[in-house]
C-alpha atoms as a PDB file:
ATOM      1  CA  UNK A   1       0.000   0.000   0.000  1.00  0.00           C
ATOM      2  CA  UNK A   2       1.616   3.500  -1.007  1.00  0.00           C
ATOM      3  CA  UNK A   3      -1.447   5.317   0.746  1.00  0.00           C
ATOM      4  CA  UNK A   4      -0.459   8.685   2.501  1.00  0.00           C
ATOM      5  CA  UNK A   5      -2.390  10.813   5.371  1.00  0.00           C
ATOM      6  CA  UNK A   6      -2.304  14.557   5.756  1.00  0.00           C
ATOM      7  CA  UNK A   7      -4.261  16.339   8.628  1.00  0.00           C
ATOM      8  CA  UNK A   8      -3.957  20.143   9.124  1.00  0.00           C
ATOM      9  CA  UNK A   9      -6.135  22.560  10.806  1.00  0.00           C
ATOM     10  CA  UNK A  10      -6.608  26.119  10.229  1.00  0.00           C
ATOM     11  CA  UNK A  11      -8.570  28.678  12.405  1.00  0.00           C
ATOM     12  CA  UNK A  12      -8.018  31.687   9.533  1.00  0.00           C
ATOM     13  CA  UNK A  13     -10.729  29.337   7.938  1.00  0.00           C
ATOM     14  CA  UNK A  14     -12.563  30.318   4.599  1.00  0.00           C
ATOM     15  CA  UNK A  15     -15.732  30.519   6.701  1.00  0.00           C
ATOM     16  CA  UNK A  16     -14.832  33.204   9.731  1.00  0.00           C
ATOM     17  CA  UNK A  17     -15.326  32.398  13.020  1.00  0.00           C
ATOM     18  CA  UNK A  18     -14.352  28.754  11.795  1.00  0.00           C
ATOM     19  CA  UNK A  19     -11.610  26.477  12.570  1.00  0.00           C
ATOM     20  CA  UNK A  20     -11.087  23.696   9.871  1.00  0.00           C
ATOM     21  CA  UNK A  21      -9.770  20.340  10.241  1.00  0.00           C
ATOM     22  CA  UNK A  22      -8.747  18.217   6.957  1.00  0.00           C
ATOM     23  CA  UNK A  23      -7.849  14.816   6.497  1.00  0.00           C
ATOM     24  CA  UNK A  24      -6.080  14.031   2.915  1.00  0.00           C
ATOM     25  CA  UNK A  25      -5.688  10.761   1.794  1.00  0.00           C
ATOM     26  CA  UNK A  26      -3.931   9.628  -1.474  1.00  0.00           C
ATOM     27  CA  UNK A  27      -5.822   6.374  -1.800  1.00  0.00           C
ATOM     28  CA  UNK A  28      -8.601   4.953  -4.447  1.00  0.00           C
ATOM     29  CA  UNK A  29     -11.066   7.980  -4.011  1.00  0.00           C
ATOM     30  CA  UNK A  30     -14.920   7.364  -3.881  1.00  0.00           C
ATOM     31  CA  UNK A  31     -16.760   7.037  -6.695  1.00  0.00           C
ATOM     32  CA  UNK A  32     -19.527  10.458  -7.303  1.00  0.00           C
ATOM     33  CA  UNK A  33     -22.499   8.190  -6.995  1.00  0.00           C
ATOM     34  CA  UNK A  34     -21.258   6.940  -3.462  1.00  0.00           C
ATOM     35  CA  UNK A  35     -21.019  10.464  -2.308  1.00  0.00           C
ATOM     36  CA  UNK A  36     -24.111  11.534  -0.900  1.00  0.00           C
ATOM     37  CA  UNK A  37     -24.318   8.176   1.166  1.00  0.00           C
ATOM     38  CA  UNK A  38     -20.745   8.065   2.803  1.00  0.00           C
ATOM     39  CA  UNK A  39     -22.537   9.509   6.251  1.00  0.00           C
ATOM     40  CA  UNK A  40     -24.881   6.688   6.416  1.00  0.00           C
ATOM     41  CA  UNK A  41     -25.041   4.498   9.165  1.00  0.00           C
ATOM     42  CA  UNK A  42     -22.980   0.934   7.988  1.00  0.00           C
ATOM     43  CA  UNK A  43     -22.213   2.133   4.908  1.00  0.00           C
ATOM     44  CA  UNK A  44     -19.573   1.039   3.313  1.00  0.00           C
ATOM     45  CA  UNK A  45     -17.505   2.417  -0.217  1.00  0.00           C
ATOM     46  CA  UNK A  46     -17.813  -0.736  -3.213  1.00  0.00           C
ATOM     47  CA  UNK A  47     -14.609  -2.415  -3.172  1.00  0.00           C
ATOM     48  CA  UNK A  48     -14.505  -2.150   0.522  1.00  0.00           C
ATOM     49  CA  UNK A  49     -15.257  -5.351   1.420  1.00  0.00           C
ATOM     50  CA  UNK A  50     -11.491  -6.815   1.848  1.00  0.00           C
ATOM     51  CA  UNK A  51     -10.583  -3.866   4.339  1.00  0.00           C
ATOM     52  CA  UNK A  52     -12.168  -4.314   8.157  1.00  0.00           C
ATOM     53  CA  UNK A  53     -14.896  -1.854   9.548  1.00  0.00           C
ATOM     54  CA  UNK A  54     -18.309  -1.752  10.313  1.00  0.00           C
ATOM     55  CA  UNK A  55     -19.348   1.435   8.444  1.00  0.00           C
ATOM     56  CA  UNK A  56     -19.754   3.761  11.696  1.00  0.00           C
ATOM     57  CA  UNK A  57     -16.741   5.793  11.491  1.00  0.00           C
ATOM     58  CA  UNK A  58     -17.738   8.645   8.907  1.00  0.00           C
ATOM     59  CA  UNK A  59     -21.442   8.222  10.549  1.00  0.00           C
ATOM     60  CA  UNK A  60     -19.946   8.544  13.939  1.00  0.00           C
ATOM     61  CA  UNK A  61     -17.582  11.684  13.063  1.00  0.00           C
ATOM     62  CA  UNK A  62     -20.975  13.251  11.367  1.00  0.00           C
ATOM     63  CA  UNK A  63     -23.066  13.400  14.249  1.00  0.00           C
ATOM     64  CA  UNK A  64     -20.045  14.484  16.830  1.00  0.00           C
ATOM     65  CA  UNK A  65     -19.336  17.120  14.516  1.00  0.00           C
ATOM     66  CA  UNK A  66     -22.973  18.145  14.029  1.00  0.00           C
ATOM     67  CA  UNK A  67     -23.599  18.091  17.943  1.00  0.00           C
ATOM     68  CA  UNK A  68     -21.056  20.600  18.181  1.00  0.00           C
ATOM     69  CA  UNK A  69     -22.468  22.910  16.164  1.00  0.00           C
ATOM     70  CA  UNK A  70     -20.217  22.078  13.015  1.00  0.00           C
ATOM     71  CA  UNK A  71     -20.168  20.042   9.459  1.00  0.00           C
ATOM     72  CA  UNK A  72     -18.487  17.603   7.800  1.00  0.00           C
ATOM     73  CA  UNK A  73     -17.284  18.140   3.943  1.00  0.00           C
ATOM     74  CA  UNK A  74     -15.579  15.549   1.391  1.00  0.00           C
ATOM     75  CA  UNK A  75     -14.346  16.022  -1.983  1.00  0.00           C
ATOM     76  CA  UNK A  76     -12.782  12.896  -3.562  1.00  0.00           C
ATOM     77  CA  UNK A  77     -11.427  12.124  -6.950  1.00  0.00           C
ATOM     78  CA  UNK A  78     -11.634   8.307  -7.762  1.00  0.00           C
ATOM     79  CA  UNK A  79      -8.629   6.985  -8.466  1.00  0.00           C
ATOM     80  CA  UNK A  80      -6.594   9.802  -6.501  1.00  0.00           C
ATOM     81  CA  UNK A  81      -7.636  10.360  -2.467  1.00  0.00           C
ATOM     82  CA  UNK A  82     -10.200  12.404  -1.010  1.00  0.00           C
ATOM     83  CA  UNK A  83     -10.464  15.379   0.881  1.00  0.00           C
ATOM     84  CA  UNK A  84     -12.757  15.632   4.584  1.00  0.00           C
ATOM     85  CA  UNK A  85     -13.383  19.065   5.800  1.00  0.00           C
ATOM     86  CA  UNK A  86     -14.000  19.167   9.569  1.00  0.00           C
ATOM     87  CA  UNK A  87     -15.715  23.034  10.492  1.00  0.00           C
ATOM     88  CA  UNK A  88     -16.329  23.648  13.906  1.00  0.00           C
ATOM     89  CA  UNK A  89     -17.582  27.121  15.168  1.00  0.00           C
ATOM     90  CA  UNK A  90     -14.254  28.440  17.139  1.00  0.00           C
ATOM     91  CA  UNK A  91     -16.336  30.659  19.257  1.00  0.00           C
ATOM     92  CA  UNK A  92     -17.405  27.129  21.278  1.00  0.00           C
ATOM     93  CA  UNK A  93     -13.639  26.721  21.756  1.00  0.00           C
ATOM     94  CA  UNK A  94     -13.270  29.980  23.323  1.00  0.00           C
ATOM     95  CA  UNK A  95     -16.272  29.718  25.509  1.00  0.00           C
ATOM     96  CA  UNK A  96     -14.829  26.839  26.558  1.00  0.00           C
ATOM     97  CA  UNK A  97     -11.558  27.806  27.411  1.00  0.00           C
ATOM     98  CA  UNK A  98     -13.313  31.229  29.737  1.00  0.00           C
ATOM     99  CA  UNK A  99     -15.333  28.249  31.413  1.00  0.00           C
ATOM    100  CA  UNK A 100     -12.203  26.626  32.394  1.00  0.00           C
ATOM    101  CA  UNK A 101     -10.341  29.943  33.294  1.00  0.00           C
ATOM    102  CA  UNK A 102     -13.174  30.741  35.790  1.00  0.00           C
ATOM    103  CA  UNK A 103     -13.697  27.819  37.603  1.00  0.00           C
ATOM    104  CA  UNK A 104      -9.966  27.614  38.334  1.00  0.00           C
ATOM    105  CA  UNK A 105      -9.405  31.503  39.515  1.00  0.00           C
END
């Protein structure tokens, strides 16, 4: 396998207010018809059958990243990798981070 991973994030995202997380992959890509389904619960890309997995993970990361006010993205080319795009309001993160400040002053 000659598969490679890049994650990054970025808080000067191309949506203010946004911090972006992305996950690159170099591997077979999903095919345009598979697209809109990828987020559903045990699915699984054709020709994914020989690798291990239950079809939760992307379903899982959807509804974690939804319940924090954010959303998933994915742009894939078969044949060359894909692209996820995790947004998450930043604003949560700094709400967070003055909740934690106060309770320990």
């Amino acid at each position: 396998m000659n598969e490679k991973i890049l994650a990054n994030w970025n808080q000067q995202a191309e949506v203010p207010g946004d911090v972006v997380v992305k996950v690159t992959d170099t591997g077979t890509g999903i095919a345009p018809d598979e697209l809109p389904f990828i987020f559903d619960r045990y699915r699984r890309a054709r020709g994914s059958r020989t690798h291990e997995g239950t079809g939760l993970g992307l379903f899982i990361v959807k509804i974690l990243v939804e319940a924090h006010g954010g959303r998933v993205e994915v742009r894939s080319v078969l044949g060359s990798g894909s692209c996820f795009s995790v947004f998450l309001p930043a604003v949560a993160a700094v709400a967070t981070d003055l909740d934690r400040s106060a309770r320990s002053a």
